[in-house]
Protein backbone atom coordinates (compact mmCIF):
# COMPACT_ATOMS: atom_id res chain seq x y z
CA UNK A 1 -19.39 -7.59 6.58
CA UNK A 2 -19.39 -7.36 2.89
CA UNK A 3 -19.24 -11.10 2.29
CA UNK A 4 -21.39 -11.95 -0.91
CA UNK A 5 -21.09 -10.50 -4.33
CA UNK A 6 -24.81 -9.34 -3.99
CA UNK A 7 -27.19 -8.37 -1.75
CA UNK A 8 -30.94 -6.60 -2.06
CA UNK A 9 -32.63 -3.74 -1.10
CA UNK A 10 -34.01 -0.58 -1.47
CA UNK A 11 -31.97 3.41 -1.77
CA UNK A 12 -33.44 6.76 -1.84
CA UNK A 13 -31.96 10.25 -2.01
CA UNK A 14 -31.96 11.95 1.60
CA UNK A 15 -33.83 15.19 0.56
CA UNK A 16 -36.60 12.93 -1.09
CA UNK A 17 -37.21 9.65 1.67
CA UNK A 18 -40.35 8.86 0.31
CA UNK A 19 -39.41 7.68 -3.64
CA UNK A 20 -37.73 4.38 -2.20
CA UNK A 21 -36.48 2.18 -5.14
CA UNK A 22 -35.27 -1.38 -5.32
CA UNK A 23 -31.36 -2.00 -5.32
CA UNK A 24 -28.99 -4.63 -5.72
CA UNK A 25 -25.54 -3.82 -4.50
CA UNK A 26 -22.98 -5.41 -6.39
CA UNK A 27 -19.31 -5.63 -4.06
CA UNK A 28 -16.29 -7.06 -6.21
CA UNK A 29 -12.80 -6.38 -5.65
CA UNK A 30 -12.69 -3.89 -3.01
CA UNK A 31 -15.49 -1.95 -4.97
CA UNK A 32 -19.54 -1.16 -4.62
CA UNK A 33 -22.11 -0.79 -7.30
CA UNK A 34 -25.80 -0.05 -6.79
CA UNK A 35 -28.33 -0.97 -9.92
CA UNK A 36 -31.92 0.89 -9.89
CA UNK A 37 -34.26 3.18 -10.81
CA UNK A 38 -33.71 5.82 -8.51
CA UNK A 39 -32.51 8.75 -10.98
CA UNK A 40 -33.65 12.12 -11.52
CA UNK A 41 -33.97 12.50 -14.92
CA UNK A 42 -33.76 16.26 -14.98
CA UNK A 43 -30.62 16.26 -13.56
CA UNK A 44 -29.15 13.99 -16.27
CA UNK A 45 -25.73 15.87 -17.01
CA UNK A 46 -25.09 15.83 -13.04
CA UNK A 47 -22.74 11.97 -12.29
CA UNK A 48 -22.00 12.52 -8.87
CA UNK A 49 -24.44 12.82 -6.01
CA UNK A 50 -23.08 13.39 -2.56
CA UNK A 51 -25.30 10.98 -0.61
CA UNK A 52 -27.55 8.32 -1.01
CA UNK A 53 -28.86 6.44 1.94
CA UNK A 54 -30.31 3.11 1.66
CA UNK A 55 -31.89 -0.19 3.94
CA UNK A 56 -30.99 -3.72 2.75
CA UNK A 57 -31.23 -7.21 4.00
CA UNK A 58 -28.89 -8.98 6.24
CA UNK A 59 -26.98 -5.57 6.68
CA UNK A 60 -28.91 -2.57 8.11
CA UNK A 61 -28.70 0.98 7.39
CA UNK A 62 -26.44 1.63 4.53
CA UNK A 63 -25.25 5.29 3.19
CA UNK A 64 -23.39 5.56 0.39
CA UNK A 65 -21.38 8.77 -0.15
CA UNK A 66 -19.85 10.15 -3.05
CA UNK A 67 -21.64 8.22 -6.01
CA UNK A 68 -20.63 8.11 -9.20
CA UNK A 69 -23.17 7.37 -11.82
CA UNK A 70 -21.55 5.31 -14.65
CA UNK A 71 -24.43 3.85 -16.37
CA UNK A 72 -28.23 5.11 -17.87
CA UNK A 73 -29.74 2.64 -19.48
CA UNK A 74 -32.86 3.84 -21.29
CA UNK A 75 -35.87 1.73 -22.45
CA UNK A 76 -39.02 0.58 -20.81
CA UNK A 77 -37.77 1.29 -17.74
CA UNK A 78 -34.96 3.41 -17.03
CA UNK A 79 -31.65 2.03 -14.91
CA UNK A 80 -28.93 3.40 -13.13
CA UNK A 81 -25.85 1.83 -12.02
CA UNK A 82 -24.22 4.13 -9.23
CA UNK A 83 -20.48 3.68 -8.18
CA UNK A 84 -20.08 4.45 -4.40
CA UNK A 85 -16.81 5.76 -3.56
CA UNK A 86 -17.45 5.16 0.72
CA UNK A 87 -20.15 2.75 1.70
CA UNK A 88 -20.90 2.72 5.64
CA UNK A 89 -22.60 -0.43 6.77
CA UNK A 90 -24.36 0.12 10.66
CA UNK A 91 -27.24 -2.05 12.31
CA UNK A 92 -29.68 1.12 12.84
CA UNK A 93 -27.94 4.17 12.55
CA UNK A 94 -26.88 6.44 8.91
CA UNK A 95 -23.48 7.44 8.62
CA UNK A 96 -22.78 11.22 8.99
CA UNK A 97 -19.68 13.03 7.53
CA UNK A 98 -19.30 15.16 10.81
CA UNK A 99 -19.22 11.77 12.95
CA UNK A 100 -15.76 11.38 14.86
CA UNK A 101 -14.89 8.68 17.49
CA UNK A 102 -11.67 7.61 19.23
CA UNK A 103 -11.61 3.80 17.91
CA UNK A 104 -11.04 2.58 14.65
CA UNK A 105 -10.56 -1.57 13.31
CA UNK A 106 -9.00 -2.43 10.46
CA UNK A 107 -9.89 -6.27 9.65
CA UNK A 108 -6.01 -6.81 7.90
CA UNK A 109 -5.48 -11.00 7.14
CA UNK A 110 -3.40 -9.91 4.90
CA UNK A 111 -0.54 -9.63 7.51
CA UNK A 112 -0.60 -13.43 8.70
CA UNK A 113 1.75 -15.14 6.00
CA UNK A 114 3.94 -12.35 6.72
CA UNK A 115 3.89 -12.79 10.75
CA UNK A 116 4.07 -16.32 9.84
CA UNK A 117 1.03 -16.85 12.20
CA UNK A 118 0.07 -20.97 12.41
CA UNK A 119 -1.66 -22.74 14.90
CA UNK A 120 0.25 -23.71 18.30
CA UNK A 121 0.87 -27.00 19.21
CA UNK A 122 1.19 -28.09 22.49
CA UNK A 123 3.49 -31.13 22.41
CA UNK A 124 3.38 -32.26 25.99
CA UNK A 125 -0.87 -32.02 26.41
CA UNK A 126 -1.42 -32.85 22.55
CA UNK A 127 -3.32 -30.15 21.34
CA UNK A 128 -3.33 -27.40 19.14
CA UNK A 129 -3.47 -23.85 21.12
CA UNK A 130 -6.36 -21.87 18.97
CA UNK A 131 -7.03 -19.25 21.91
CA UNK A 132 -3.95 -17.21 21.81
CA UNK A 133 -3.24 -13.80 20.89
CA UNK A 134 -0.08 -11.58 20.35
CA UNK A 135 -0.40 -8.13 20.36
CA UNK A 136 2.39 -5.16 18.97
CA UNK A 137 1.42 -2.03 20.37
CA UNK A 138 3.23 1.59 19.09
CA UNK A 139 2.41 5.03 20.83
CA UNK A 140 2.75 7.72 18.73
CA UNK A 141 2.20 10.66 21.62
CA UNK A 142 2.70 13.62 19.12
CA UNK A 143 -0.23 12.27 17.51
CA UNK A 144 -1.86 11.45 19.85
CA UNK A 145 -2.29 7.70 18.86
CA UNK A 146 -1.63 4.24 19.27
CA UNK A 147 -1.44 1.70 16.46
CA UNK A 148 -1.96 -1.97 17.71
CA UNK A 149 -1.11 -4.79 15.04
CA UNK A 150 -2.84 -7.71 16.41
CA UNK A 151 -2.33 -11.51 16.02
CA UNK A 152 -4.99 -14.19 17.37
CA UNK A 153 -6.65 -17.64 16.83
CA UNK A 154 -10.27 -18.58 16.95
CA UNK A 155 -12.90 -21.57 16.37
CA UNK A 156 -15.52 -21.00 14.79
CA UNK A 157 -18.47 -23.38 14.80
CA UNK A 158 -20.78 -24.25 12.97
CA UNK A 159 -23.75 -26.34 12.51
CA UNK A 160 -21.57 -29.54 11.00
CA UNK A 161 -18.38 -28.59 11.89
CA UNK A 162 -15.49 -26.55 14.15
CA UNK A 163 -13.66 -24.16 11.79
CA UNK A 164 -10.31 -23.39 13.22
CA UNK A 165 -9.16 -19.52 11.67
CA UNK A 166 -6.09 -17.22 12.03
CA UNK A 167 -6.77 -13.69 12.07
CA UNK A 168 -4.79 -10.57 12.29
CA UNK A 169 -5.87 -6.85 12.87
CA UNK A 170 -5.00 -2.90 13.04
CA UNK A 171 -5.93 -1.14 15.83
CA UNK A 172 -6.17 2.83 15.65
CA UNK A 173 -6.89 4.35 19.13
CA UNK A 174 -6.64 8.29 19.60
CA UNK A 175 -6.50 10.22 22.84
CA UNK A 176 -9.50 12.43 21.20
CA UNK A 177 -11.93 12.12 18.80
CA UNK A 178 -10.82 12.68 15.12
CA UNK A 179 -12.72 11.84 11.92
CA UNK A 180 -12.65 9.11 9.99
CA UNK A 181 -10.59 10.96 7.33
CA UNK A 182 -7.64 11.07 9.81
CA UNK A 183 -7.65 7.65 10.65
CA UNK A 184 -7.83 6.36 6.51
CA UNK A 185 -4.74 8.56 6.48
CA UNK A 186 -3.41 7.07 9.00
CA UNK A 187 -3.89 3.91 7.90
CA UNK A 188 -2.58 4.86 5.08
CA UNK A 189 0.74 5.64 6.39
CA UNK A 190 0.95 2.22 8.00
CA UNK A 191 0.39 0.63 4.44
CA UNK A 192 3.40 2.10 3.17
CA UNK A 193 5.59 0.78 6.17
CA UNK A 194 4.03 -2.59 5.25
CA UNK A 195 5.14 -2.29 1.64
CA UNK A 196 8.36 -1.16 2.13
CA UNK A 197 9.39 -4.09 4.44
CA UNK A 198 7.58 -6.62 2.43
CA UNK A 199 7.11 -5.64 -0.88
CA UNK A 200 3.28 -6.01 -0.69
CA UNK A 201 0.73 -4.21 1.07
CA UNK A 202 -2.34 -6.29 1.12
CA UNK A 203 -6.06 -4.73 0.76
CA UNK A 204 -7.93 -4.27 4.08
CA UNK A 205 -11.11 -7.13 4.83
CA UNK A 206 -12.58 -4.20 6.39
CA UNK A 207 -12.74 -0.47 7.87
CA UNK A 208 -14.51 -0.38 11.10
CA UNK A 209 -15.41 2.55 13.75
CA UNK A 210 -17.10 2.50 16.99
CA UNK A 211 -20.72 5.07 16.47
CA UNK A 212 -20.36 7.46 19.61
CA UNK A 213 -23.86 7.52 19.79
CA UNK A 214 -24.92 3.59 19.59
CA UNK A 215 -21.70 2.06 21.05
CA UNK A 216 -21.88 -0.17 18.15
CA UNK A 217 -19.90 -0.66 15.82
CA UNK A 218 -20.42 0.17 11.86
CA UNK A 219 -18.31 -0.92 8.91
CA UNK A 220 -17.08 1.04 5.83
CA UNK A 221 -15.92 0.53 2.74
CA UNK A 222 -13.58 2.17 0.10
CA UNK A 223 -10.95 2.16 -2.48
CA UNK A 224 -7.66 0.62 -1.27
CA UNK A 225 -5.59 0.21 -4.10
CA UNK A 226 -3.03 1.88 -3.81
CA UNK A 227 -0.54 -1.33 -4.50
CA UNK A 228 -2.97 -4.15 -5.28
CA UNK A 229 -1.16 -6.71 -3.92
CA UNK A 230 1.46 -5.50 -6.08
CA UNK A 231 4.58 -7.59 -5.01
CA UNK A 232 8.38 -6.45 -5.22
CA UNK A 233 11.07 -9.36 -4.42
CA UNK A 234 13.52 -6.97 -3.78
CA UNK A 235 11.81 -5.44 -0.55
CA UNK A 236 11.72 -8.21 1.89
CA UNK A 237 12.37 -8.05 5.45
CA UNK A 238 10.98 -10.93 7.95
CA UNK A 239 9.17 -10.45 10.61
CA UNK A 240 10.44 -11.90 12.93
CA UNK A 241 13.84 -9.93 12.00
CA UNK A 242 12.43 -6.47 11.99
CA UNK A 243 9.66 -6.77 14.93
CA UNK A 244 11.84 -5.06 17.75
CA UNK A 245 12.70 -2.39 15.25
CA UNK A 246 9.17 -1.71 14.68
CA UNK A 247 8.77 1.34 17.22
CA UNK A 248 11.34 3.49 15.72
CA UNK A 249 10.13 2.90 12.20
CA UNK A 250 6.30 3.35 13.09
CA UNK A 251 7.17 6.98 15.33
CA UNK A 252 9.72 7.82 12.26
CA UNK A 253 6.51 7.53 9.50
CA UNK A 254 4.23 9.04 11.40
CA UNK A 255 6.30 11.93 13.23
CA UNK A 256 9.49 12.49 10.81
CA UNK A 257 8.32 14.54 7.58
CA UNK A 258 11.52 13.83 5.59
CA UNK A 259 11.47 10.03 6.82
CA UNK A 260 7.88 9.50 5.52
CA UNK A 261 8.70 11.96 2.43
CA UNK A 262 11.60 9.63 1.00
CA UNK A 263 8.92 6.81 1.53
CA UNK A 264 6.85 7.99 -0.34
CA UNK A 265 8.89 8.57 -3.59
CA UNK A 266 10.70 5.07 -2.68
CA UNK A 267 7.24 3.39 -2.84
CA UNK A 268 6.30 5.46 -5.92
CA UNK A 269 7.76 3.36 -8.56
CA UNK A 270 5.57 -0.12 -6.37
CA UNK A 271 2.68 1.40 -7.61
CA UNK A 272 0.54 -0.53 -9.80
CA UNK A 273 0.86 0.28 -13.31
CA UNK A 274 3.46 -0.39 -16.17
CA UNK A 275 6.18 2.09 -16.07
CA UNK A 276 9.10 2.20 -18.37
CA UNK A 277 12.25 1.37 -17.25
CA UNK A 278 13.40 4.92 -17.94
CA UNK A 279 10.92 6.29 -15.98
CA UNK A 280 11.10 3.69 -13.31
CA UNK A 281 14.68 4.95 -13.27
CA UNK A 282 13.81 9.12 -13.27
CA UNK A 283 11.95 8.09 -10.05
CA UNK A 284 14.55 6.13 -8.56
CA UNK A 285 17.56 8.70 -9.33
CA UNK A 286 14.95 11.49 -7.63
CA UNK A 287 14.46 9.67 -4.60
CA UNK A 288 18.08 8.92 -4.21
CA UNK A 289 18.60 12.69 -4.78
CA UNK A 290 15.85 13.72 -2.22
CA UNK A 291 17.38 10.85 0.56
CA UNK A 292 20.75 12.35 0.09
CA UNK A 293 19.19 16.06 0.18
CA UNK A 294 17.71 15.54 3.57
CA UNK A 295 20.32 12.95 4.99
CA UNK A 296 23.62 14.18 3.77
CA UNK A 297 26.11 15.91 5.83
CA UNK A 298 28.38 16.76 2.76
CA UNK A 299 28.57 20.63 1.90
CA UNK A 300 28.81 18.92 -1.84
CA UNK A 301 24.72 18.02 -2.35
CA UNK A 302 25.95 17.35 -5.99
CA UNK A 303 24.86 13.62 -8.05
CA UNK A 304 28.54 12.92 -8.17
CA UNK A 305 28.83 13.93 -4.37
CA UNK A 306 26.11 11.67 -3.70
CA UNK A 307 27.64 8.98 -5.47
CA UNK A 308 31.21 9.43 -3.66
CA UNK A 309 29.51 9.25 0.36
CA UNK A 310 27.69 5.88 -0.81
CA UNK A 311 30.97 4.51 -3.13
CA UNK A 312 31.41 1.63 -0.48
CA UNK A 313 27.25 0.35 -0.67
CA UNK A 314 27.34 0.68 -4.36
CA UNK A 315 30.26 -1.33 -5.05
CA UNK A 316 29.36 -3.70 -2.58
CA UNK A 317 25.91 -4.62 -3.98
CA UNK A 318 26.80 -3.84 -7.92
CA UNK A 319 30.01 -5.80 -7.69
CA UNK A 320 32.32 -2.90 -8.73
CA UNK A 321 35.93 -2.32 -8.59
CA UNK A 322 37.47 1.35 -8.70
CA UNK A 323 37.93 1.65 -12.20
CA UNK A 324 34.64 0.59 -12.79
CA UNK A 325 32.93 2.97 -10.13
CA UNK A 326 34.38 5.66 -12.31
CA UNK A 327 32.91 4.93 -15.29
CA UNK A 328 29.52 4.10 -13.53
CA UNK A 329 29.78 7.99 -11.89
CA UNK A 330 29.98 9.32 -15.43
CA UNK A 331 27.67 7.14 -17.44
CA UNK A 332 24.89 7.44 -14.75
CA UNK A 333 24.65 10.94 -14.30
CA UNK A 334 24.93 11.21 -18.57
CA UNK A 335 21.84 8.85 -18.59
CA UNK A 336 20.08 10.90 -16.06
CA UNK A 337 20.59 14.01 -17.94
CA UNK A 338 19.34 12.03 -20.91
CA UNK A 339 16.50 11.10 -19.66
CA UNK A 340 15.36 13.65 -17.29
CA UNK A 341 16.83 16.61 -19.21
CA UNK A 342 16.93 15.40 -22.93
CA UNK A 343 20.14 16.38 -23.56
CA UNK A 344 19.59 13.81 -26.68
CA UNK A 345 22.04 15.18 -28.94
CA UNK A 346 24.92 15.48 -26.29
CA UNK A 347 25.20 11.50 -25.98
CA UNK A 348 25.66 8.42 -28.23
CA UNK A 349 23.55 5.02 -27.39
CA UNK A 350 26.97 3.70 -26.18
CA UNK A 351 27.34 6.82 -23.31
CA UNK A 352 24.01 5.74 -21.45
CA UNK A 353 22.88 3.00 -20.13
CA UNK A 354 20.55 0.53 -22.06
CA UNK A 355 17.12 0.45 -21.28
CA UNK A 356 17.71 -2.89 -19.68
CA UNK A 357 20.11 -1.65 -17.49
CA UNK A 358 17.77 0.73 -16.48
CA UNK A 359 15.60 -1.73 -14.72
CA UNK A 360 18.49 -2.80 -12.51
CA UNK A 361 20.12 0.30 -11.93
CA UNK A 362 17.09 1.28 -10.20
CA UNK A 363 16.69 -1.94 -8.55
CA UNK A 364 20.01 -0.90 -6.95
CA UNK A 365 19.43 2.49 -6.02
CA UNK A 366 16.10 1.72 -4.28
CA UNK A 367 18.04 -0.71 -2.47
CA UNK A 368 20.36 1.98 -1.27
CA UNK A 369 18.06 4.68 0.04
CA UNK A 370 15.95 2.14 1.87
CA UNK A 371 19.50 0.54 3.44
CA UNK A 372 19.85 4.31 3.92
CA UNK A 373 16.59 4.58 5.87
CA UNK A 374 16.65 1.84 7.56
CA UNK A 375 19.71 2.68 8.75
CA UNK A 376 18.67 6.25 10.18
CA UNK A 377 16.04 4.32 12.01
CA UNK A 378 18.97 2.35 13.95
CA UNK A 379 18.02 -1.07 12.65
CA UNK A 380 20.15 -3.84 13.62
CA UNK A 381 23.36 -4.72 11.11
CA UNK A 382 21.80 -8.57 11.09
CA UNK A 383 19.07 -6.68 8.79
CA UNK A 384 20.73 -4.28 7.10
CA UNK A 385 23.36 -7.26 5.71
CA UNK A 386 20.47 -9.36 4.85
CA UNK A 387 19.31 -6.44 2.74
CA UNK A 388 22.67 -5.80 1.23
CA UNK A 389 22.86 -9.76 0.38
CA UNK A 390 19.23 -9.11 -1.35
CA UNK A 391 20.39 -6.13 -3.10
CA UNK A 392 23.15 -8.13 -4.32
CA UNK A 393 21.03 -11.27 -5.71
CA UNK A 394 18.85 -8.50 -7.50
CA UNK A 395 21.61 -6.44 -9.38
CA UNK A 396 23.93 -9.06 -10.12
CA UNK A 397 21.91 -12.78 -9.81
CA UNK A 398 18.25 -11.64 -11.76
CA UNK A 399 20.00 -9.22 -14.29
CA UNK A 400 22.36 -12.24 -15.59
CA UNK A 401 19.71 -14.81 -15.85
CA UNK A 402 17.07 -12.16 -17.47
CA UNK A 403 19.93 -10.74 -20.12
CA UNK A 404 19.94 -14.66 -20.95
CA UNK A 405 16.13 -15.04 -21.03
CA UNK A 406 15.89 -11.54 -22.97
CA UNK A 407 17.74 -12.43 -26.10
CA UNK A 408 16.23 -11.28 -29.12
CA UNK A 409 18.09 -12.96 -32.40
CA UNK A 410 16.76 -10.91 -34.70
CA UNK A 411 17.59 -7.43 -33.02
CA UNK A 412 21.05 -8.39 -30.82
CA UNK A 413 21.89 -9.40 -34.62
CA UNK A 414 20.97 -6.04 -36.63
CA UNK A 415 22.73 -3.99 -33.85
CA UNK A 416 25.79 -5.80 -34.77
């Protein structure tokens, strides 16, 4: 809906319809902005006003809720540049907070390079198939929902030309009506699945849901950055490898607390943001911790416990021999108790890892809680190997040829 960077109009507060004032809305990157003159100066220390409602051209009825006010610009004339946090879009009707509806649309291109979606051709009639559709459909009865992840083709024409387009779609349908709080966290959920199988959860185009009252359908807006586009190589699973597994894992997220907990503190260290590599390995040693926690079925819940039920994974995908498994045991949970506990003065540099081991240590143990997860969820061993193998390539293939690229003459020669 949101298509242009700007777009004209007039707001007003709802308590006071009749002191319209012109707008332009601003929309970049996933966020609104509204520049006017509708302020109330007597309320200057107040920056957030619940609702402002508003009529502009080319999209309809417009409320905005939750609006920041980041700017006052005094002079002449005074401005105010307002930062909406949700921004419903409907043809004639404002948006209420109490409104809930069975049917929600999530407008979601961002899943086509990773379905691999092109166009079809058909070799024996010559022509290129732009009518078909492929639909994934996952009921979720102790929520009473069904996600639909749907795949289709379409020309579009216009007054020049035919515009062929792919397009692909997320579908939440509920048994009742539930507001549209439930179904952002819902859609929410479904984000994380996408970023922990691909390593990068793309922003929605947009957010819609059917008006019970019209029968139409309205469009909102919101911050969805959770990742922005962030993008991990070392979560990848195709498609086309992982679609008949997708049932479990979708009823797992949605109905398994533990399942979508570990998820959630896997996917913590994706989000966007620089993070040390010691703290990038706190979070990974936690999650491993909390997978084992909930997973185990060792009477020893332990690190070094831990360490001794996954020995086989982690010498597998770090390339260790017994000797050296021991000495890993040790110097990891030493470095963990450096860095979580600051036992600083119980350890030399040389009895932790390096901060650039860091980096790929928890590389590796990411790698083995989601093998772990994925596993619970009864995935095929075709995927699971072809995780392993990434694992593998990560730990061992980028740390070599980044220790190369990372050489520092000046310091690798003072520390000798």
């Amino acid at each position: 809906m949101l298509n242009k960077e700007k777009y004209h109009g007039e707001i007003w507060f709802p308590e006071r319809e009749e002191e319209r004032c012109f707008c332009v809305l601003f929309y970049k990157d996933g966020q609104v902005f509204l520049e006017t003159n509708l302020g109330t100066p007597e309320r200057a220390h107040v920056n957030k006003y619940e609702k402002i409602l508003g009529s502009f051209t080319g999209l309809g009825c417009l409320t905005f809720i939750d609006c920041e006010l980041n700017l006052i610009s005094s002079g002449a004339i005074i401005s105010y540049i307002y930062e909406s946090r949700y921004t419903f879009i409907h043809p004639e009707e404002f948006f209420s907070p109490e409104l809930t509806t069975k049917s929600y649309r999530v407008s979601y291109n961002g899943l086509l390079d990773w379905r691999r979606w092109n166009p079809c051709f058909v070799a024996k009639e010559q022509i290129i198939n732009y009518g078909r559709e492929e639909s994934h459909v996952f009921e979720i009865a102790h929520k009473n929902l069904s996600v639909e992840m749907l795949f289709f083709s379409r020309l579009n024409f216009d007054k020049n030309m035919t515009i062929a387009q792919n397009y692909s779609k997320l579908r939440l349908n509920y048994d009742i009506d539930v507001p549209l709080g439930r179904a952002i966290d819902d859609y929410e959920i479904f984000q994380k699945l996408i970023q922990f199988l691909t390593g990068s959860a793309p922003r929605f185009n947009s957010f819609g849901y059917l008006c019970p009252i019209s029968n139409e359908w309205g469009t909102v807006y919101f911050e969805d950055n959770g990742y922005k586009e962030l993008k991990t190589g070392y979560f990848l699973i195709e498609f086309r490898d992982i679609v008949e597994h997708l049932p479990a894992l979708v009823n797992l997220l949605y109905t398994d607390e533990k399942f979508l907990f570990c998820i959630e503190r896997l996917l913590d260290n994706h989000i966007d943001g620089r993070l040390s590599h010691s703290k990038r390995f706190t979070n990974s040693i936690s999650t491993f911790e909390a997978f084992c926690k909930n997973y185990t079925e060792r009477s020893n819940t332990k690190l070094n416990g831990f360490f001794e039920e996954h020995k086989d994974l982690i010498c597998e995908i770090m390339n260790f021999e017994e000797d050296q498994f021991k000495i890993f045991k040790s110097k990891i949970a030493r470095s963990r108790n450096y860095h979580v506990h600051a036992n600083i003065n119980d350890h030399g540099s040389n009895d932790i890892f390096s901060d650039f081991e860091l980096l790929y240590l928890s590389f590796a143990l990411d790698s083995i809680v989601a093998i772990g997860l994925l596993k619970h969820a009864n995935v095929s061993t075709k995927v699971i190997d072809k995780f392993i193998y990434l694992g593998k390539m990560t730990y061992g293939g980028m740390q070599s040829l980044n220790r190369e690229l990372r050489q520092d003459s000046i310091r690798d020669w003072s520390a000798n």
